[in-house]
PDB file of N, CA and C in Angstrom:
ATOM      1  N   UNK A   1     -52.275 -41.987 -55.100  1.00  0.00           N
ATOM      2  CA  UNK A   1     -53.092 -41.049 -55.843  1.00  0.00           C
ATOM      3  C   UNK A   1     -53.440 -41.646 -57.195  1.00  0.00           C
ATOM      4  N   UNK A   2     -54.696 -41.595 -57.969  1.00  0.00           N
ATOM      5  CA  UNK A   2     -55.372 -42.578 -58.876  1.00  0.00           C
ATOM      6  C   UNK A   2     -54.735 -41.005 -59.879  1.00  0.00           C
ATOM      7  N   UNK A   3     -54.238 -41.970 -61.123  1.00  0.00           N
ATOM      8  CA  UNK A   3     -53.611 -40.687 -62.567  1.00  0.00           C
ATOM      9  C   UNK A   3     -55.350 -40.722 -63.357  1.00  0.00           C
ATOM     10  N   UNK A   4     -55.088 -39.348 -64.102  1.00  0.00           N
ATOM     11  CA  UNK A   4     -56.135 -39.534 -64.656  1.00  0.00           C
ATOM     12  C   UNK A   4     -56.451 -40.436 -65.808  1.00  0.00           C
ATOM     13  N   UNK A   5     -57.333 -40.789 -66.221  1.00  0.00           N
ATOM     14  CA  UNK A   5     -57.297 -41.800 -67.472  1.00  0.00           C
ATOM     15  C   UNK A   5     -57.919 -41.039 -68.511  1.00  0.00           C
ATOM     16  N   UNK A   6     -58.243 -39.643 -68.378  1.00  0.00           N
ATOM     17  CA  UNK A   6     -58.659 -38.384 -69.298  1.00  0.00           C
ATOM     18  C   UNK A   6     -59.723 -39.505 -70.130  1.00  0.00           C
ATOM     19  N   UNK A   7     -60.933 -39.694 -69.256  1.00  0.00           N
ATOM     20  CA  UNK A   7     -62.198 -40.593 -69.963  1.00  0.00           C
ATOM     21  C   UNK A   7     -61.999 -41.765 -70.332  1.00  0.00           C
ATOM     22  N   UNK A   8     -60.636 -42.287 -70.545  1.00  0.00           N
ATOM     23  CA  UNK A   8     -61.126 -44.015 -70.690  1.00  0.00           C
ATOM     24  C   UNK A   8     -60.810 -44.739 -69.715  1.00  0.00           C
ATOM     25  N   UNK A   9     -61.358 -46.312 -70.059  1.00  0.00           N
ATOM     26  CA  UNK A   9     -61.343 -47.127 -69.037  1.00  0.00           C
ATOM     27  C   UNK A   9     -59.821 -47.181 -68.322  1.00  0.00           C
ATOM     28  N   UNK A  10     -60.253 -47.907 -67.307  1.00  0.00           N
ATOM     29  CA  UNK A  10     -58.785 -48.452 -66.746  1.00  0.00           C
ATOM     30  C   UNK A  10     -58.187 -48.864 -67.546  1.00  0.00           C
ATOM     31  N   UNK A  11     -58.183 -49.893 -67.869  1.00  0.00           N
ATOM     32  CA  UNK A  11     -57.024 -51.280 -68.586  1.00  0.00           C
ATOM     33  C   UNK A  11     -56.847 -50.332 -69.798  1.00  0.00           C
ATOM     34  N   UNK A  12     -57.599 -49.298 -70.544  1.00  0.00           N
ATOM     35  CA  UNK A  12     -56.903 -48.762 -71.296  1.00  0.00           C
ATOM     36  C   UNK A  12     -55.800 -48.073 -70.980  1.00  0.00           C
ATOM     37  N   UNK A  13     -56.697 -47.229 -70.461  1.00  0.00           N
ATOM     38  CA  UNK A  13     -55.331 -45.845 -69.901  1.00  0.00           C
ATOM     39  C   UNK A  13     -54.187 -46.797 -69.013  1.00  0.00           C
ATOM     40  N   UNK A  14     -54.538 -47.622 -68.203  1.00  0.00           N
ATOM     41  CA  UNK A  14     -52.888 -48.179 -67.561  1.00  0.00           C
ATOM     42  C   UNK A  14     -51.913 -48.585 -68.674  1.00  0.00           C
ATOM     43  N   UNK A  15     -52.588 -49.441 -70.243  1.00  0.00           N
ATOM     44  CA  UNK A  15     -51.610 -49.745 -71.569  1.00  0.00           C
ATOM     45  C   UNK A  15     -50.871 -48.310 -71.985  1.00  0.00           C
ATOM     46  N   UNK A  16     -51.715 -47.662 -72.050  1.00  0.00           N
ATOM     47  CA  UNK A  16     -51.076 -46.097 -72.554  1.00  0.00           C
ATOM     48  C   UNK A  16     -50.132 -45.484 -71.759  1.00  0.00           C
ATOM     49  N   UNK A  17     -50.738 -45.072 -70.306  1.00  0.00           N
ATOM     50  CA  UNK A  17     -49.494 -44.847 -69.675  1.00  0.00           C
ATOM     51  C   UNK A  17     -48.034 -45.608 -69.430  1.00  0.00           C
ATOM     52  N   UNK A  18     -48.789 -47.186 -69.789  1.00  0.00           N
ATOM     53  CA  UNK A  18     -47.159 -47.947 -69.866  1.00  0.00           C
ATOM     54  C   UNK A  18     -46.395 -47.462 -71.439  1.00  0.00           C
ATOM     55  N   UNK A  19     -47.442 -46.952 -72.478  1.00  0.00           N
ATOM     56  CA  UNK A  19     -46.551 -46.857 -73.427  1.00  0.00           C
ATOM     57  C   UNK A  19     -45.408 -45.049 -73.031  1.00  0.00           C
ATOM     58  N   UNK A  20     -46.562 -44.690 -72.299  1.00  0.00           N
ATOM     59  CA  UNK A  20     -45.782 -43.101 -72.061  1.00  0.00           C
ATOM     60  C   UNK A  20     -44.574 -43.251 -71.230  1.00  0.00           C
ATOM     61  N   UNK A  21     -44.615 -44.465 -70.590  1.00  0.00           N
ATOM     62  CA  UNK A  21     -43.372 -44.393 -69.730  1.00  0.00           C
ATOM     63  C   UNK A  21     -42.130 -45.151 -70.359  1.00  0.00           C
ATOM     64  N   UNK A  22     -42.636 -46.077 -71.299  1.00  0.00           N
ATOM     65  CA  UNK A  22     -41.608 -46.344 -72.132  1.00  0.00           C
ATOM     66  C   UNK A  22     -40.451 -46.190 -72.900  1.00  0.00           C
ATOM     67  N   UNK A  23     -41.555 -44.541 -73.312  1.00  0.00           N
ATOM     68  CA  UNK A  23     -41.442 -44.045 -74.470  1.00  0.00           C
ATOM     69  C   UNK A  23     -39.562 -43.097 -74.288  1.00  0.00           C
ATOM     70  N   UNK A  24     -39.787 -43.129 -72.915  1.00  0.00           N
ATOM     71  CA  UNK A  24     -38.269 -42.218 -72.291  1.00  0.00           C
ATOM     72  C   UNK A  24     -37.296 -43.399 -71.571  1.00  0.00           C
ATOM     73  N   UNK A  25     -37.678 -45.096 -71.757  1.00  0.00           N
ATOM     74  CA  UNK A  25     -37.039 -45.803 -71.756  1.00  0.00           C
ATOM     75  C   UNK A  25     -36.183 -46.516 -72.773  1.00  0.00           C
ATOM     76  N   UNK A  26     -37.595 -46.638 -73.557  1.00  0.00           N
ATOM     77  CA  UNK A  26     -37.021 -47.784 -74.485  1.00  0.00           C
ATOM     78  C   UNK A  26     -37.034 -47.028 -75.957  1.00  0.00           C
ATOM     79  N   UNK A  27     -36.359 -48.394 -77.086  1.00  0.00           N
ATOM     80  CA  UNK A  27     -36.960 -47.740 -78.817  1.00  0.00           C
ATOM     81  C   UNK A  27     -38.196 -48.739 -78.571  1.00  0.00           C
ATOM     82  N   UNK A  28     -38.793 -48.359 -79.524  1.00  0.00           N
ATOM     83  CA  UNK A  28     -39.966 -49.042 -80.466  1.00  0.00           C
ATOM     84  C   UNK A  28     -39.966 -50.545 -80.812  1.00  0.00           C
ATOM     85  N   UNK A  29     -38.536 -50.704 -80.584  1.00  0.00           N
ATOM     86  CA  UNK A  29     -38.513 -52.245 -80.842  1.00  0.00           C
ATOM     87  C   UNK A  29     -38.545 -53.408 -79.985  1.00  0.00           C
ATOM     88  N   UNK A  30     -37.989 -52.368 -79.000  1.00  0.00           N
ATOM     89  CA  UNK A  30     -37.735 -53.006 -77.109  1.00  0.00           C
ATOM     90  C   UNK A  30     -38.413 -54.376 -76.956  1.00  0.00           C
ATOM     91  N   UNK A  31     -38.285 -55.471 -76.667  1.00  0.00           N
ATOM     92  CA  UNK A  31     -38.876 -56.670 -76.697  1.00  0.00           C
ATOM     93  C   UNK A  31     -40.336 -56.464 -75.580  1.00  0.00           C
ATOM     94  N   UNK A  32     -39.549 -55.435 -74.442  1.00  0.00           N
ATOM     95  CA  UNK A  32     -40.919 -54.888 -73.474  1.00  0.00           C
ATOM     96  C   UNK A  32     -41.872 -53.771 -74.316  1.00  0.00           C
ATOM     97  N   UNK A  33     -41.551 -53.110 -74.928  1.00  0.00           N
ATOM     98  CA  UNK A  33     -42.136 -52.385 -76.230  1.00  0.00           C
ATOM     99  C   UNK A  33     -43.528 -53.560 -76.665  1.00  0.00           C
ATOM    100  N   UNK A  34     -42.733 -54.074 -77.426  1.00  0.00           N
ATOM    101  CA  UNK A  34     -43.624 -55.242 -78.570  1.00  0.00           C
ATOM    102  C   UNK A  34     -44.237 -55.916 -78.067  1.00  0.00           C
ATOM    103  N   UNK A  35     -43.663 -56.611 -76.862  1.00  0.00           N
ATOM    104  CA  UNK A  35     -44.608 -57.620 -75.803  1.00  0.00           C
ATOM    105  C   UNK A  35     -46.319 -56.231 -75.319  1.00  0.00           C
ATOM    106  N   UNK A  36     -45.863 -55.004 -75.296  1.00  0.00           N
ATOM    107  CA  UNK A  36     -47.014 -54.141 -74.908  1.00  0.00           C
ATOM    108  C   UNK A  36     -48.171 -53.847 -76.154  1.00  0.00           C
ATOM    109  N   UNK A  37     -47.251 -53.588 -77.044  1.00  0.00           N
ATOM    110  CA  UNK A  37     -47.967 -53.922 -78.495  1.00  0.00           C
ATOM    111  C   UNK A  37     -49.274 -54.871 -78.544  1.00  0.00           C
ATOM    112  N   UNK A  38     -48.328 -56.413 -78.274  1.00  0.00           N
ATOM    113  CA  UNK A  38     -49.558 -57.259 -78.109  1.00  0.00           C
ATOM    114  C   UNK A  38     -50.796 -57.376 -76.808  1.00  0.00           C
ATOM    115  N   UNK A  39     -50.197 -56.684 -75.964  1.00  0.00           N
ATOM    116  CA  UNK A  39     -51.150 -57.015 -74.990  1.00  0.00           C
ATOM    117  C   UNK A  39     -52.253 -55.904 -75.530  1.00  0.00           C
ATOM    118  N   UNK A  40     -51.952 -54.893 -76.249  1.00  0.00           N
ATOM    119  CA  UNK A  40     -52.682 -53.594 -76.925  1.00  0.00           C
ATOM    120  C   UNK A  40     -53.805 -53.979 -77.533  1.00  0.00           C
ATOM    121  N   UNK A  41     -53.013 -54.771 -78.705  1.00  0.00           N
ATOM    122  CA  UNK A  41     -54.426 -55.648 -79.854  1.00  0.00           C
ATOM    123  C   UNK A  41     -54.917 -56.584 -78.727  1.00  0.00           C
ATOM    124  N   UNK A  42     -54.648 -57.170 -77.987  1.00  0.00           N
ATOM    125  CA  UNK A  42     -55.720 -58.251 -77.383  1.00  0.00           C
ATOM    126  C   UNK A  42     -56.712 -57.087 -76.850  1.00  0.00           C
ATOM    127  N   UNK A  43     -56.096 -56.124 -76.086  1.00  0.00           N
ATOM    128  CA  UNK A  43     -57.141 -55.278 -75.427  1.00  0.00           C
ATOM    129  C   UNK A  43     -58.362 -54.911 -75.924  1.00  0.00           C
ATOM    130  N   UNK A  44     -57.687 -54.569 -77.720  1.00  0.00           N
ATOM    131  CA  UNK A  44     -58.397 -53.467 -78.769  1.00  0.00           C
ATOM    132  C   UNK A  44     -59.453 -55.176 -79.250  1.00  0.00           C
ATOM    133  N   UNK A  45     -58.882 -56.449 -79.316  1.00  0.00           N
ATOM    134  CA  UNK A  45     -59.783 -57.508 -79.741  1.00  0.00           C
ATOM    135  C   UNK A  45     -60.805 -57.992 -78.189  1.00  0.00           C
ATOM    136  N   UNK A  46     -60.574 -57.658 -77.371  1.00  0.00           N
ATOM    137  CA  UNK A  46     -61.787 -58.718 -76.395  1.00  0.00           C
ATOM    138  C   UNK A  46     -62.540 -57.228 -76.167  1.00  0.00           C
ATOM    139  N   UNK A  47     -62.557 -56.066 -76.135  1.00  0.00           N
ATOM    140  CA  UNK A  47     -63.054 -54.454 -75.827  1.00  0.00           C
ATOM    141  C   UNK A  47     -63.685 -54.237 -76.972  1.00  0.00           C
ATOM    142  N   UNK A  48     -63.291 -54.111 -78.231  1.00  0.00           N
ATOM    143  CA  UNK A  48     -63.991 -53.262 -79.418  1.00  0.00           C
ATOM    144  C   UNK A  48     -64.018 -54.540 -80.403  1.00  0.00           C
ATOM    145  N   UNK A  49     -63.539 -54.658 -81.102  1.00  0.00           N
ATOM    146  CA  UNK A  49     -63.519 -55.250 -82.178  1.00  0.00           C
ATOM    147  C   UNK A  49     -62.039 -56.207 -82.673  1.00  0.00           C
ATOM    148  N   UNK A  50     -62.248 -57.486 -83.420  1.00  0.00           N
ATOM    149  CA  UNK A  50     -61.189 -58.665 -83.506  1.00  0.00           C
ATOM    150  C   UNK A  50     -60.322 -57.348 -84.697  1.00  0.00           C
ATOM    151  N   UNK A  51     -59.134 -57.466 -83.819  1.00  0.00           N
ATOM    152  CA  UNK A  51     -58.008 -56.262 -84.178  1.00  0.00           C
ATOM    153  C   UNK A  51     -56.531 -57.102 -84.526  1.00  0.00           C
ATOM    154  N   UNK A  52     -57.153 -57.377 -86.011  1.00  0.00           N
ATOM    155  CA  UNK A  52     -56.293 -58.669 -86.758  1.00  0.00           C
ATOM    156  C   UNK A  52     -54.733 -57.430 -86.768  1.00  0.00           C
ATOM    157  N   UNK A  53     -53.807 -57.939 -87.662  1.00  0.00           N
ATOM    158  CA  UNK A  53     -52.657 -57.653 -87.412  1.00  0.00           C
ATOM    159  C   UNK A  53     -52.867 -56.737 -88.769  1.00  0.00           C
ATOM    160  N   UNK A  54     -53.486 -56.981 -89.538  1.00  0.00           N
ATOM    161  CA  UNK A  54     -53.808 -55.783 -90.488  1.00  0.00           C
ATOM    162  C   UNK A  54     -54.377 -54.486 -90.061  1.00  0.00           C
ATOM    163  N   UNK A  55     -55.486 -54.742 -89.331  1.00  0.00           N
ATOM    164  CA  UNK A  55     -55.820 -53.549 -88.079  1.00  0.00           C
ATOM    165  C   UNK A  55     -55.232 -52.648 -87.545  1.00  0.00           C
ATOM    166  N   UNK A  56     -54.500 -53.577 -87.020  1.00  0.00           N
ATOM    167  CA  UNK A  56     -53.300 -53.018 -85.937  1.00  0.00           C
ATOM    168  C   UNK A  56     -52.121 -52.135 -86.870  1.00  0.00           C
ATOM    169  N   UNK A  57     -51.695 -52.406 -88.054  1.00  0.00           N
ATOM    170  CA  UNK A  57     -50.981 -51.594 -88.720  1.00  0.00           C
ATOM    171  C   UNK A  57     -51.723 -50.383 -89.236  1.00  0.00           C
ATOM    172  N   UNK A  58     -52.679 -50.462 -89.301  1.00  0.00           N
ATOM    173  CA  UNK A  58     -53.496 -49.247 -89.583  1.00  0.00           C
ATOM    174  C   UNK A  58     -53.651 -48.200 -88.798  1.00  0.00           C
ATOM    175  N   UNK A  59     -53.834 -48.764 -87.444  1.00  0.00           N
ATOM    176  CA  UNK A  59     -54.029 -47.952 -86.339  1.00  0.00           C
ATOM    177  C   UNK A  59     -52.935 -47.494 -85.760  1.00  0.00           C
ATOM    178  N   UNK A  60     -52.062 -48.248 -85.981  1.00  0.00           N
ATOM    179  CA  UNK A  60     -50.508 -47.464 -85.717  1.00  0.00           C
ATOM    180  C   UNK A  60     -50.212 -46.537 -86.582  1.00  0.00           C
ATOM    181  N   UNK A  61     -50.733 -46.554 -87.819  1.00  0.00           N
ATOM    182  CA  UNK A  61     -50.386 -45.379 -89.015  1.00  0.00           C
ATOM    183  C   UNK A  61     -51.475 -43.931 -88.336  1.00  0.00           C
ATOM    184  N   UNK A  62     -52.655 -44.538 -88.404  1.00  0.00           N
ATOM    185  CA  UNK A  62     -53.659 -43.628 -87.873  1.00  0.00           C
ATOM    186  C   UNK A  62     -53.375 -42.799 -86.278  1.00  0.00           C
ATOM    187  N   UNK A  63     -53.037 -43.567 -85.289  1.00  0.00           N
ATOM    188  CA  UNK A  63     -52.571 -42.862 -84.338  1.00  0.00           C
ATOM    189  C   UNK A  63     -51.424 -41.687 -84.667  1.00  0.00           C
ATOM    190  N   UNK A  64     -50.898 -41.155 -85.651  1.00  0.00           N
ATOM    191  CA  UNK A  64     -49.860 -40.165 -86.380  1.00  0.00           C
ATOM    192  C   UNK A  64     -50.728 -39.173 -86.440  1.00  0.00           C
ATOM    193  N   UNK A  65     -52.272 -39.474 -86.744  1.00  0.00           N
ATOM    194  CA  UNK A  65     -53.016 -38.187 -87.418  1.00  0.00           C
ATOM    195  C   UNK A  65     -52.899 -37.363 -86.472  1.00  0.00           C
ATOM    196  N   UNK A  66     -53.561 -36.287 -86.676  1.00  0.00           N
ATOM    197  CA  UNK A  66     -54.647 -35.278 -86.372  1.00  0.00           C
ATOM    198  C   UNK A  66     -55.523 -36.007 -84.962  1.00  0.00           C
ATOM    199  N   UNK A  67     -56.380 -36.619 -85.950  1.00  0.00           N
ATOM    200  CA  UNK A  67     -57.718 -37.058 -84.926  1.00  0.00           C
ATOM    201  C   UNK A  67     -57.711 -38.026 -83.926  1.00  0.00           C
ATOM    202  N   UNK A  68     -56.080 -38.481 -83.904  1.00  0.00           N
ATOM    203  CA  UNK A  68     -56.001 -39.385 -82.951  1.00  0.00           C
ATOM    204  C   UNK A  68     -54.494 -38.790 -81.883  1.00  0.00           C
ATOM    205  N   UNK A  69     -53.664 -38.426 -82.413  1.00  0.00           N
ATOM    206  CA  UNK A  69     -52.210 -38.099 -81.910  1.00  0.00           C
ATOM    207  C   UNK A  69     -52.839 -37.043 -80.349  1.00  0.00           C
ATOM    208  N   UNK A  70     -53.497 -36.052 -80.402  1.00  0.00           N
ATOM    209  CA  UNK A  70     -54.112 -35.519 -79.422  1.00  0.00           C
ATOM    210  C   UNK A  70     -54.746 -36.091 -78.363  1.00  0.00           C
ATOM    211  N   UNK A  71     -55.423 -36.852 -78.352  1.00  0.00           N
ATOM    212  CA  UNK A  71     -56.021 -37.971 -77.866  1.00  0.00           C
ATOM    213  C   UNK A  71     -55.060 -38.923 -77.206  1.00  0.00           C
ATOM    214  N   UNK A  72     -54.014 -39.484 -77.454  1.00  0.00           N
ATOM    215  CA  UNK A  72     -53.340 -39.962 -77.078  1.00  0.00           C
ATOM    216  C   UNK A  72     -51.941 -39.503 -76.264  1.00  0.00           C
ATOM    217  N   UNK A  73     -51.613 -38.391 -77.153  1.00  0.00           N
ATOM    218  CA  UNK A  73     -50.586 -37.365 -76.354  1.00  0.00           C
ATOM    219  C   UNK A  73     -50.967 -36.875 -75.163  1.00  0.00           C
ATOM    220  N   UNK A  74     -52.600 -36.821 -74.275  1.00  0.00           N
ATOM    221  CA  UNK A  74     -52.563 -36.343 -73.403  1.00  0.00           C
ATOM    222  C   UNK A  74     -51.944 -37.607 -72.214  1.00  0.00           C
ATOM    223  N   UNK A  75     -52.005 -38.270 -72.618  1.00  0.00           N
ATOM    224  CA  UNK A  75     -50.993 -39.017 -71.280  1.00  0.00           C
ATOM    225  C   UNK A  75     -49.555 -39.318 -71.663  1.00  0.00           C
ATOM    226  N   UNK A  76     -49.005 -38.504 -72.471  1.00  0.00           N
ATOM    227  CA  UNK A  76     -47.164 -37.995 -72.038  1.00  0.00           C
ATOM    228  C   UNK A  76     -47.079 -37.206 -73.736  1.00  0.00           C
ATOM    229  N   UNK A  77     -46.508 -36.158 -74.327  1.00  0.00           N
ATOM    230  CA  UNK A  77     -46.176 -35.780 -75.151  1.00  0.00           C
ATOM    231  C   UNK A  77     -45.223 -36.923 -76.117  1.00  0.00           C
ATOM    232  N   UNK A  78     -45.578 -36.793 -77.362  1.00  0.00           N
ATOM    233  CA  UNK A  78     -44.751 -37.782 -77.951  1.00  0.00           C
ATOM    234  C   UNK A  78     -45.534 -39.301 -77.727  1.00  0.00           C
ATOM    235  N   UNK A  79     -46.400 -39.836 -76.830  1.00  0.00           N
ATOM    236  CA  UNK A  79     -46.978 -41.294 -76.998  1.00  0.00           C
ATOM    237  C   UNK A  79     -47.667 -41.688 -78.140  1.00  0.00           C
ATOM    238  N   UNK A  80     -48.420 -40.693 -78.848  1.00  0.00           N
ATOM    239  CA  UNK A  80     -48.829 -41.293 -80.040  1.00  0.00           C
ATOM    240  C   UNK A  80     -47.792 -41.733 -80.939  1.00  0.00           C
ATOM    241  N   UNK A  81     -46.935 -40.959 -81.326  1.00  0.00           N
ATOM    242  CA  UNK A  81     -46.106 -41.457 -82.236  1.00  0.00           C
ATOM    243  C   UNK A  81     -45.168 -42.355 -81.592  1.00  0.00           C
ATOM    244  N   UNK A  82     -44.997 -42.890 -80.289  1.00  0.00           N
ATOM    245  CA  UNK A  82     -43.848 -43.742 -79.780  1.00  0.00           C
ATOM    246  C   UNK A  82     -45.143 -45.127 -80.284  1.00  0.00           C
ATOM    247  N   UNK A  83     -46.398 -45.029 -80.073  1.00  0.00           N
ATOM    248  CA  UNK A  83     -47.187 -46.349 -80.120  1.00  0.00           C
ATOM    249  C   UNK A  83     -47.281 -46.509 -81.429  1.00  0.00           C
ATOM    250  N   UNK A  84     -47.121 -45.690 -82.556  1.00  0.00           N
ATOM    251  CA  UNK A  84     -47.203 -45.648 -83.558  1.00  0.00           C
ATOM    252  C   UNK A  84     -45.879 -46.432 -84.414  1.00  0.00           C
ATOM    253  N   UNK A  85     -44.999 -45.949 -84.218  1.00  0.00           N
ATOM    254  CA  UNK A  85     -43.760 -46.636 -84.174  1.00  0.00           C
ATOM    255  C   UNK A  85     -43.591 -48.191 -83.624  1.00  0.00           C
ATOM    256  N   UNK A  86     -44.264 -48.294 -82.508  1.00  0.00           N
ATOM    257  CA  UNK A  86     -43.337 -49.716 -81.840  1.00  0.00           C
ATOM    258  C   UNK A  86     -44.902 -50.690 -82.849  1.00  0.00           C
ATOM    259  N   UNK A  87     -46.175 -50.551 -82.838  1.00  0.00           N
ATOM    260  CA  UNK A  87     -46.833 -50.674 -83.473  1.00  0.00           C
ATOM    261  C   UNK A  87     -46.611 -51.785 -85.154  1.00  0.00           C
ATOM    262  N   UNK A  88     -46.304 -50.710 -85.606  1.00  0.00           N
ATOM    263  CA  UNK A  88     -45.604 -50.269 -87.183  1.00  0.00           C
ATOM    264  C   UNK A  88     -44.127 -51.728 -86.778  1.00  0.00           C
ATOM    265  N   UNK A  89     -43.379 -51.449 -85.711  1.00  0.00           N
ATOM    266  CA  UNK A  89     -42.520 -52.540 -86.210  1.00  0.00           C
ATOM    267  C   UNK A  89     -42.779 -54.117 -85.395  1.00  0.00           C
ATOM    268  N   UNK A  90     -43.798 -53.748 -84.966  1.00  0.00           N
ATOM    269  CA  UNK A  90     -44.409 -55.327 -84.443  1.00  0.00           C
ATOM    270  C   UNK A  90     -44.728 -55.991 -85.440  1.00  0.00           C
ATOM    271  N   UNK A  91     -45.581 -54.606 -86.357  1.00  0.00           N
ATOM    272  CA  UNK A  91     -45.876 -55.565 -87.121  1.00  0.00           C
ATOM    273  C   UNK A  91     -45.283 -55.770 -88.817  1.00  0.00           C
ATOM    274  N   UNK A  92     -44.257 -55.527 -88.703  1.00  0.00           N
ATOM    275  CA  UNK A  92     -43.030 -56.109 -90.097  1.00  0.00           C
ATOM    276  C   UNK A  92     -42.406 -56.448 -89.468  1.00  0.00           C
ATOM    277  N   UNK A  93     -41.798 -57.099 -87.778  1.00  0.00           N
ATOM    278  CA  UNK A  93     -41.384 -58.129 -87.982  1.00  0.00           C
ATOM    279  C   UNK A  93     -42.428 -59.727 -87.569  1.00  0.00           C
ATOM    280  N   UNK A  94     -44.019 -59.487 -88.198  1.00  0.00           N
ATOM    281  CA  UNK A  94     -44.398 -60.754 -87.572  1.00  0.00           C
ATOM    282  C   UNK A  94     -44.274 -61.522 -88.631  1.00  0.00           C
TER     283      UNK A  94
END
């Protein structure tokens, strides 16, 4: 049975749902965590726009909001802020 990807592409929604399933596995720091992190920014750099590591801390802060946490929470409660988190420590320790 195909999950929904609630409007985005594949390769997005399959990163997200790996972060939702994580999120009741692992912390934020999980080496499988961070390794997902990066495959995230490559996604967010060859799809939208070159999503330098300054970027990427932004958007981990920004995924917390309002205008994004909803959006992202619909594929598991709590994923925005778990991507937000593992995010955030990818990138203080690069």
């Amino acid at each position: 049975m195909k999950r929904d990807n609630h409007g985005f592409d594949d390769a997005l929604a399959d990163i997200v749902y790996t972060f939702a399933e994580y999120k009741d596995k692992y912390p934020p720091n999980h080496p499988d965590t961070l390794k997902l992190v990066r495959i995230w920014q490559k996604y967010m750099t060859e799809n939208h726009y070159e999503c330098t590591d300054e970027l990427l801390e932004c958007l981990g802060r920004m995924y917390r909001g309002d205008d994004f946490a909803p959006k992202i929470d619909v594929f598991g409660k709590g994923t925005a802020h778990y991507m937000s988190d593992a995010i955030l420590e990818y990138c203080k320790n690069k």
